[in-house]
Protein backbone atom coordinates (compact mmCIF):
# COMPACT_ATOMS: atom_id res chain seq x y z
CA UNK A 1 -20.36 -34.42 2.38
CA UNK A 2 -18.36 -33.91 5.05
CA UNK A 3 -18.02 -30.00 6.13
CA UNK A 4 -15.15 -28.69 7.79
CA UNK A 5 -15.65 -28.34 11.71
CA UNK A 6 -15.17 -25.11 13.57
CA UNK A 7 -11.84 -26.32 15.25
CA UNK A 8 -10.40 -27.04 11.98
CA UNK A 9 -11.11 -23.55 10.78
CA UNK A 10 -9.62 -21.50 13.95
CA UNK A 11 -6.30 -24.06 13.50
CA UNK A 12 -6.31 -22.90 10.33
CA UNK A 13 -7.06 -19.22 10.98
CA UNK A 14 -4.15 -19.43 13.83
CA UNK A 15 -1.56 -20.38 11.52
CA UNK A 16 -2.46 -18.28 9.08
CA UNK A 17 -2.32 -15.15 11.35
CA UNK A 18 0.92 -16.44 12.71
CA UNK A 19 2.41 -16.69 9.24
CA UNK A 20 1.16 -13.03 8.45
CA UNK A 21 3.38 -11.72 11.91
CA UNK A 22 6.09 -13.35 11.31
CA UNK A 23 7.27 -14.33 7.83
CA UNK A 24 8.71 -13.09 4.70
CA UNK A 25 4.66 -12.40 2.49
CA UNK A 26 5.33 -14.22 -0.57
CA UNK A 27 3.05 -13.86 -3.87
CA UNK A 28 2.37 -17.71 -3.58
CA UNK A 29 1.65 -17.85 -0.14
CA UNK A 30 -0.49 -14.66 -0.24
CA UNK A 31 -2.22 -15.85 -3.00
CA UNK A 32 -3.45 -19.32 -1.26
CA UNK A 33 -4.36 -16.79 1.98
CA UNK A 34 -7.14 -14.63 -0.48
CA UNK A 35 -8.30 -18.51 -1.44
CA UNK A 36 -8.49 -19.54 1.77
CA UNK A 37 -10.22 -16.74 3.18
CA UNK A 38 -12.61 -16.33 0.42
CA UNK A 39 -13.89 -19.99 0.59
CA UNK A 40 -16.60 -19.55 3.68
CA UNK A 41 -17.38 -16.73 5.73
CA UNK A 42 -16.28 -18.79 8.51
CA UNK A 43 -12.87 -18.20 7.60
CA UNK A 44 -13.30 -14.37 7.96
CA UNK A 45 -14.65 -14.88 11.13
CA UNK A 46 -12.19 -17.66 12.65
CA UNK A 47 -9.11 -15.11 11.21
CA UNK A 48 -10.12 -12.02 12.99
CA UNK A 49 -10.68 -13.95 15.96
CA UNK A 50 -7.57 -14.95 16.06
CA UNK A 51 -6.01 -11.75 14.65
CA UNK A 52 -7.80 -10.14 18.15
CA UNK A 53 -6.28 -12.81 20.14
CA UNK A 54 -2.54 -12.18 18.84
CA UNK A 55 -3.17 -8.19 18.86
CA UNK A 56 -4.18 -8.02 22.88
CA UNK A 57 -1.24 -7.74 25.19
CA UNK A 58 -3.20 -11.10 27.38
CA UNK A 59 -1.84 -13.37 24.89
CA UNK A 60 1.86 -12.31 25.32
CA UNK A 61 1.35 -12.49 29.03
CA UNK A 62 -0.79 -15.94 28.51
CA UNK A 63 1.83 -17.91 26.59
CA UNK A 64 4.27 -17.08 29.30
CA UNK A 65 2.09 -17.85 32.39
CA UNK A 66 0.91 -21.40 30.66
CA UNK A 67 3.74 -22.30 28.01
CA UNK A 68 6.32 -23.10 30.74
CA UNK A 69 4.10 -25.65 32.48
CA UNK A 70 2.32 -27.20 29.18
CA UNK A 71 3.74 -30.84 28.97
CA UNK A 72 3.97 -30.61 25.19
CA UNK A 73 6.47 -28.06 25.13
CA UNK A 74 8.65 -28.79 22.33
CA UNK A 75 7.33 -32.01 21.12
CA UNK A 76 6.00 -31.94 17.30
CA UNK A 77 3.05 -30.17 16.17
CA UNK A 78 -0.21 -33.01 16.26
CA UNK A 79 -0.45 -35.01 12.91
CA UNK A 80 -3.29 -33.37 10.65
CA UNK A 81 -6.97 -34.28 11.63
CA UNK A 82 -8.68 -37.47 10.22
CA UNK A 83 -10.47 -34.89 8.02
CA UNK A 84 -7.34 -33.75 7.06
CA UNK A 85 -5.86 -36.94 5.84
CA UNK A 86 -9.29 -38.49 4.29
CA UNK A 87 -9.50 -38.50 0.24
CA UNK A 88 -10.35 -35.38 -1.49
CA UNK A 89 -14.17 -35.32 -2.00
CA UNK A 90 -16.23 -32.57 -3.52
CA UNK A 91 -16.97 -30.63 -0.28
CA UNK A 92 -12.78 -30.43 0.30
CA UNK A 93 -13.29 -27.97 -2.66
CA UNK A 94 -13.80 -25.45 0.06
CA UNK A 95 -10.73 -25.65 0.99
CA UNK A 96 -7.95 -27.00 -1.55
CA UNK A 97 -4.68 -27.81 -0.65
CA UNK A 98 -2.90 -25.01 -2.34
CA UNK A 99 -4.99 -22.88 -0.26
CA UNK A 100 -4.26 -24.44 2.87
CA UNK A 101 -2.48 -22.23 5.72
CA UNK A 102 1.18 -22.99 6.74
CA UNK A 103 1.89 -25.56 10.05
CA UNK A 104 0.37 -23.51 12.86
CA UNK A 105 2.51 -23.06 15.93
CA UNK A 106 2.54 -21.54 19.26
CA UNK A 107 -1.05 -19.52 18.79
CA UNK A 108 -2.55 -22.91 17.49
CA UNK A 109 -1.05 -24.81 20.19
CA UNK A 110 -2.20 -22.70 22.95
CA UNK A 111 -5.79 -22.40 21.46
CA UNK A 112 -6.02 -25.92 20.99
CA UNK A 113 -5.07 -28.08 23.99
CA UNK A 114 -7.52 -28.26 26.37
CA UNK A 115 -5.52 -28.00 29.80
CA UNK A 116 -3.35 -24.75 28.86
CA UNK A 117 -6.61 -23.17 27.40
CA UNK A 118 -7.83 -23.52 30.66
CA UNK A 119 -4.91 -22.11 32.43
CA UNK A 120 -4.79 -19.23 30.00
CA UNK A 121 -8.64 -18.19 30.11
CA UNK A 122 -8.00 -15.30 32.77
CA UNK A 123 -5.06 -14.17 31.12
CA UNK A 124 -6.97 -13.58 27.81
CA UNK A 125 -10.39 -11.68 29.03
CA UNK A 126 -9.53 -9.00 28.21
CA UNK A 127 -9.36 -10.09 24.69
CA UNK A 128 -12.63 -11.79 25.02
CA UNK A 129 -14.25 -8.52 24.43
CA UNK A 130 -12.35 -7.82 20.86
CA UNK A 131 -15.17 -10.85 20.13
CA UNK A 132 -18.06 -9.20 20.16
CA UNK A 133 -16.63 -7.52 17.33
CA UNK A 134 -15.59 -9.82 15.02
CA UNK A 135 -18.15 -9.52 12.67
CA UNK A 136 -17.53 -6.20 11.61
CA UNK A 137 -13.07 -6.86 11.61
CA UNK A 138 -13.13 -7.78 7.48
CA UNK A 139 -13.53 -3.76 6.68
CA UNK A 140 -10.75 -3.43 8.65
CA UNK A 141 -8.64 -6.00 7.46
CA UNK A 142 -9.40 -5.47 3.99
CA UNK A 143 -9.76 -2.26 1.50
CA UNK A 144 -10.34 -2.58 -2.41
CA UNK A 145 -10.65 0.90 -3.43
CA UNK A 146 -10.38 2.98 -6.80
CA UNK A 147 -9.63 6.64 -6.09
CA UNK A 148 -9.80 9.11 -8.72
CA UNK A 149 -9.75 13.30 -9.10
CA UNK A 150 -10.73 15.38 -11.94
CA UNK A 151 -8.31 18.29 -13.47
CA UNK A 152 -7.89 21.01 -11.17
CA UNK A 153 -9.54 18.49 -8.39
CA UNK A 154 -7.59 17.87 -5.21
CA UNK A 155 -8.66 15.30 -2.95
CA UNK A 156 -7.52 13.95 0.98
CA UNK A 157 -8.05 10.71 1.19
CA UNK A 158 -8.01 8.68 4.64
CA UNK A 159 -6.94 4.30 4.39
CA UNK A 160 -8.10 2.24 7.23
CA UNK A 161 -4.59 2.17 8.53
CA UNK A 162 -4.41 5.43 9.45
CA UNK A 163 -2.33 6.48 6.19
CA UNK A 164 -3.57 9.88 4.45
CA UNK A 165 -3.15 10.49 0.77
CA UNK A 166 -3.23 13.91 -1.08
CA UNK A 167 -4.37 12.96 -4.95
CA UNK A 168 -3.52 16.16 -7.56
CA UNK A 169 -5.29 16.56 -10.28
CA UNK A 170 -6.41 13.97 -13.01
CA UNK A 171 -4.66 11.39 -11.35
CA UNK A 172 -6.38 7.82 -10.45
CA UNK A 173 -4.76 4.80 -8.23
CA UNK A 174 -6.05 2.11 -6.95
CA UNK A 175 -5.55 0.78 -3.39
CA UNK A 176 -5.47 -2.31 -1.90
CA UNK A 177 -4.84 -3.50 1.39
CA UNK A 178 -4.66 -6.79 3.46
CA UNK A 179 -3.59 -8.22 6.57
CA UNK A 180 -0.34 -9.22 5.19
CA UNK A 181 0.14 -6.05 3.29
CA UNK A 182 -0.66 -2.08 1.90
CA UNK A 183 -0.28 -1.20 -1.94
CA UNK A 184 -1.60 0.83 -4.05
CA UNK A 185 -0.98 0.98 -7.92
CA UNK A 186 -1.10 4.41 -9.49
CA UNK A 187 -2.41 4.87 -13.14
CA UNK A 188 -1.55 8.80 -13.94
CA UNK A 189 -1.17 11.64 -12.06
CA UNK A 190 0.44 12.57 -8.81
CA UNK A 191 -0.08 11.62 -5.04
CA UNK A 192 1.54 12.55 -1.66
CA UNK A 193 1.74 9.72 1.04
CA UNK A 194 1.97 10.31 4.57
CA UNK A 195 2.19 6.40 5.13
CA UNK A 196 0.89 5.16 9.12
CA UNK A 197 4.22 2.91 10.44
CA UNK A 198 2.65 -0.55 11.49
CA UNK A 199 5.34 -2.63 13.11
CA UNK A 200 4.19 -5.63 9.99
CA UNK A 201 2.60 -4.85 7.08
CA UNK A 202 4.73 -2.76 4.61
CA UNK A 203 3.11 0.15 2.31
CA UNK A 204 4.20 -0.36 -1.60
CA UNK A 205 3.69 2.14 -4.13
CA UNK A 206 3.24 0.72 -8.01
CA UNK A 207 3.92 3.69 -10.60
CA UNK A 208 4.64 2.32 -14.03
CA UNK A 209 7.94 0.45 -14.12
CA UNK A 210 8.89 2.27 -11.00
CA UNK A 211 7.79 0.79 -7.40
CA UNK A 212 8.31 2.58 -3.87
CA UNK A 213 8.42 0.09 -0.58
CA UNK A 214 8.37 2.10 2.91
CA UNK A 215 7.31 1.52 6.50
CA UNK A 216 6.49 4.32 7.58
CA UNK A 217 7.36 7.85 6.29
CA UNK A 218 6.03 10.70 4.06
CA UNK A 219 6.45 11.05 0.38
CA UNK A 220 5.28 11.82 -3.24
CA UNK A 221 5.22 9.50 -6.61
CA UNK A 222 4.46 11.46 -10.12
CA UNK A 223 3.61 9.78 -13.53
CA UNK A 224 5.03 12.10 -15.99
CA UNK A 225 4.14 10.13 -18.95
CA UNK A 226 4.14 6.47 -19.55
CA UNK A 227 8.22 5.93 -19.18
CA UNK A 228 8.86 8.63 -16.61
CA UNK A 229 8.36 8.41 -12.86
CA UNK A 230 9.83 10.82 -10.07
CA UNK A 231 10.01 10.34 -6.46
CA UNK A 232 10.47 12.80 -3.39
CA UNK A 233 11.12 11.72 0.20
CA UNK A 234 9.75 14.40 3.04
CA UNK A 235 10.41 12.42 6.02
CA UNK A 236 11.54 8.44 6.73
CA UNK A 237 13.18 6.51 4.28
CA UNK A 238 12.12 4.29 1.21
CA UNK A 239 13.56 2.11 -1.13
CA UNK A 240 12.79 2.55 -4.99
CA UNK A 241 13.14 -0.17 -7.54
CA UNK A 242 13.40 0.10 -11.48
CA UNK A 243 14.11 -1.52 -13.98
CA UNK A 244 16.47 -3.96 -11.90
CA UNK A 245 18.00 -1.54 -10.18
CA UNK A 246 17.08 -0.47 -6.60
CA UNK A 247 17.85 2.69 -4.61
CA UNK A 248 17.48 3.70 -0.50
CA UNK A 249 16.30 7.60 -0.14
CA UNK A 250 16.01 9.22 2.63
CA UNK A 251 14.37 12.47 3.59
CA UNK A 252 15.82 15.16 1.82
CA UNK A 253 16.28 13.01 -1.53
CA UNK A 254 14.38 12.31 -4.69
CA UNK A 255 14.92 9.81 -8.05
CA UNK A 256 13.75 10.36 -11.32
CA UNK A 257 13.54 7.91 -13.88
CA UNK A 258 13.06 7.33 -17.73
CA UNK A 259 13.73 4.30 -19.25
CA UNK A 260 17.34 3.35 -18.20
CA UNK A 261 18.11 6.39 -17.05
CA UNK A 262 18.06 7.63 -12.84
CA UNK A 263 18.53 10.62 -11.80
CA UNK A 264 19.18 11.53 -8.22
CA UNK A 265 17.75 14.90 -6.79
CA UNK A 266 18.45 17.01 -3.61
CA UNK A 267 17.47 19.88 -1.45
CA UNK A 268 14.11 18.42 -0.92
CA UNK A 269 12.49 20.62 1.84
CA UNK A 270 9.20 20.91 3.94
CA UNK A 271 6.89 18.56 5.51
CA UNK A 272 5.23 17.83 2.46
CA UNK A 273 5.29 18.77 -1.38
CA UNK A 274 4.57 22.72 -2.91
CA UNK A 275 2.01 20.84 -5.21
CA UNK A 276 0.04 20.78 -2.56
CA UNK A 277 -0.29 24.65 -2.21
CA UNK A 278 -0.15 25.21 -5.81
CA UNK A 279 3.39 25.86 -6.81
CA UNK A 280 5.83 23.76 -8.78
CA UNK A 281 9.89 24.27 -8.22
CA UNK A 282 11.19 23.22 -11.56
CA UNK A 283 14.66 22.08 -11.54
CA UNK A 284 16.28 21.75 -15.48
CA UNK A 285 12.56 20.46 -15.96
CA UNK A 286 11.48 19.93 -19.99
CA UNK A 287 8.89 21.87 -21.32
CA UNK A 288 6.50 19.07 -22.34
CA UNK A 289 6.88 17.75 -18.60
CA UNK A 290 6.01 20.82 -16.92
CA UNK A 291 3.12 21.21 -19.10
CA UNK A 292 1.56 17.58 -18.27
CA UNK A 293 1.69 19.03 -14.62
CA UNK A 294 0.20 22.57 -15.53
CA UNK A 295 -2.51 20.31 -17.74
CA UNK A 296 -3.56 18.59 -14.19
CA UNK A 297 -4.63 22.20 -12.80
CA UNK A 298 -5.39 24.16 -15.69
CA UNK A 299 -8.93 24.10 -16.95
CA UNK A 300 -7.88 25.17 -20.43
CA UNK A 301 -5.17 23.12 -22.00
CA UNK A 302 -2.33 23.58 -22.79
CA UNK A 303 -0.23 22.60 -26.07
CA UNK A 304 2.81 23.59 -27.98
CA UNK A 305 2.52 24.51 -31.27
CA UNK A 306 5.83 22.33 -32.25
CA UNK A 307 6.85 18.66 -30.61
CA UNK A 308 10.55 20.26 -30.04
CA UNK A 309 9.75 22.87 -28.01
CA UNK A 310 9.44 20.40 -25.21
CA UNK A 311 12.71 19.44 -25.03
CA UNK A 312 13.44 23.41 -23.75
CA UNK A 313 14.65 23.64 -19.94
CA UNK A 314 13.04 25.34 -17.24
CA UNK A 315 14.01 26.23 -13.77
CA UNK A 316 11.99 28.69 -11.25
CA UNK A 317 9.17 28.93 -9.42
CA UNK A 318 5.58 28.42 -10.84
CA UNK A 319 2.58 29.23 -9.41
CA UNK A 320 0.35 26.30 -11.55
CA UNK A 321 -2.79 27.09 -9.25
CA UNK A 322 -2.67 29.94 -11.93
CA UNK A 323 -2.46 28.40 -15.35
CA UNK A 324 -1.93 32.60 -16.82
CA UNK A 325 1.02 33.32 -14.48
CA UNK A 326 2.85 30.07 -15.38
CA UNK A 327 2.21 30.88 -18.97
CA UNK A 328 4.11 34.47 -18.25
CA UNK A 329 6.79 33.04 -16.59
CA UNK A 330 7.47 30.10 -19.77
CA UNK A 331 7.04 32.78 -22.33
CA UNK A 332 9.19 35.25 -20.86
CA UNK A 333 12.14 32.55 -19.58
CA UNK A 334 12.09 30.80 -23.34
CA UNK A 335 11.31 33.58 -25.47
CA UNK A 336 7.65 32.09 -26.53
CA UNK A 337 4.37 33.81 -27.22
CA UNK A 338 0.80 31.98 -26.80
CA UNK A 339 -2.29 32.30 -28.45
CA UNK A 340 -5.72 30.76 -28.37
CA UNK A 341 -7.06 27.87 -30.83
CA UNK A 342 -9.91 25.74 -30.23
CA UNK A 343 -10.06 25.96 -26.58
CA UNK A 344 -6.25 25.77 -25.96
CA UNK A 345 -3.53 27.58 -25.41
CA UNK A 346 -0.55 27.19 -27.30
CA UNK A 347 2.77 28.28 -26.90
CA UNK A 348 4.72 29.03 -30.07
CA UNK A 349 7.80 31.00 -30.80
């Protein structure tokens, strides 16, 4: 069997980091990268070799200090390697042709022909040192993380990127993040981003049918139930997308959705979310929504003793870090009294 040689991997590392700064990320494509790089731990290591390389400012200064004097300036890229164009054979399982990296160009070019390596060697010392590193770059090119918090738990989590996120309680996401890309896919509850701008990599935001894109700003995503998401921008600007439609917020605004129907929302204030601090601005909100959210705090639950109540409006200012003063302030706005049964509370007329 015939293995692949180390050459062949960093051309094929090159054009895959190339690719990654400078091209739309489609599924396909991204899909043959996580073959590719999974194949042989060589891979890892040729890719953030290269990824170093591209990062240090001696490359930028390198490709213009050697491309303007390298004879093969704008002729076509070499024809693939003898390996390249021998029959498949068992050990080319490694590396199948559906996972095989895009044409490299200028990186490949430059690390691959022997005279304008040479010229470019003093230029890129200083990203020589980024080596000595390399085997400890895949944590920071890749995260596969579930994230979780219990009822009445609150927990700060910190991504490699530099993004922080504030999980409310009972809520559990998942996140997920590449060198082509950040996302994270919620499952219930509630979460505040503060998303890290990076120049490359955008930062999605899966919530049921509903999904948030950004590049850098602050906001939150809430699961109300299985057809209802809601949306709050604090700083920056995102785009939301549902159910085929898609909508640009920017600070200040909000979406809710259900089904087919969006609603926009306003007068979004503050630096962050009042979740955070324990209160809850409700807005026109329905009963059996505001009580999911009291539910995520309160360690006794709360139920209604009849399915319609929760189609009764509220507006005002909750405290839900106390599950007894929202109570008050439901019972005396609607009318309702509320007892204890079974470990709940229940809220009846």
């Amino acid at each position: 069997m015939m293995a692949q040689g180390k050459a062949e991997i960093e051309q094929q590392a090159a054009g895959w980091v190339e690719w990654i700064h400078g091209h739309v990320h489609d599924t396909e494509t991204a899909a043959r990268f996580d073959r590719w790089i999974e194949a042989d731990p060589r891979h890892v290591d040729a890719f953030a070799h290269m990824s170093a390389l591209w990062e240090a400012g001696a490359l930028t200064r390198a490709l213009a200090t050697c491309m303007a004097r390298n004879d093969n300036e704008g002729a076509e890229p070499p024809a693939r390697s003898e390996t390249q164009d021998q029959p498949e054979s068992t050990d080319r399982e490694q590396t199948p042709r559906a996972a095989r990296p895009p044409r490299p160009g200028r990186l490949a070019n430059l690390t691959f022909r022997p005279k304008t390596w040479a010229r470019a060697v003093a230029g890129l010392a200083a990203a020589l040192v980024l080596m000595l590193a390399y085997p400890a770059l895949h944590d920071h090119f890749f995260e596969d993380v579930d994230y979780a918090t219990r009822i009445g738990q609150s927990r700060l989590v910190a991504l490699q990127d530099g993004t922080r996120i504030r999980l409310g309680g009972a809520t559990r996401l998942h996140v997920r993040i590449t060198p082509w890309s950040r996302h994270v896919t919620m499952a219930r509850g509630l979460a505040f981003f503060d998303v890290a701008h990076e120049r490359t990599r955008t930062f999605a935001v899966s919530a049921g049918e509903t999904r948030v894109q950004v590049l850098g700003t602050a906001f939150d995503v809430e699961l109300l139930d299985d057809d209802a998401q809601q949306v709050r921008v604090y700083r920056g600007r995102v785009r939301v997308g549902h159910a085929g439609n898609s909508w640009t917020l920017p600070a200040g605004s909000g979406l809710f959705v259900s089904g087919q129907l969006a609603k926009r929302l306003t007068g979004i204030e503050g630096q962050g979310p009042d979740w955070m601090q324990g209160w809850f601005d409700a807005q026109d909100t329905p009963l059996a929504q505001l009580l999911e959210r009291i539910n995520r705090t309160s360690p006794v639950p709360v139920m209604l003793a009849h399915p319609e109540l929760g189609e009764l409006r509220i507006s005002g200012r909750l405290r839900l870090s106390s599950t007894q003063d929202a109570i008050d302030v439901i019972c005396a706005s609607q009318g309702l009294r509320h007892y204890r049964k079974g470990g709940a509370i229940v809220l009846a007329r």
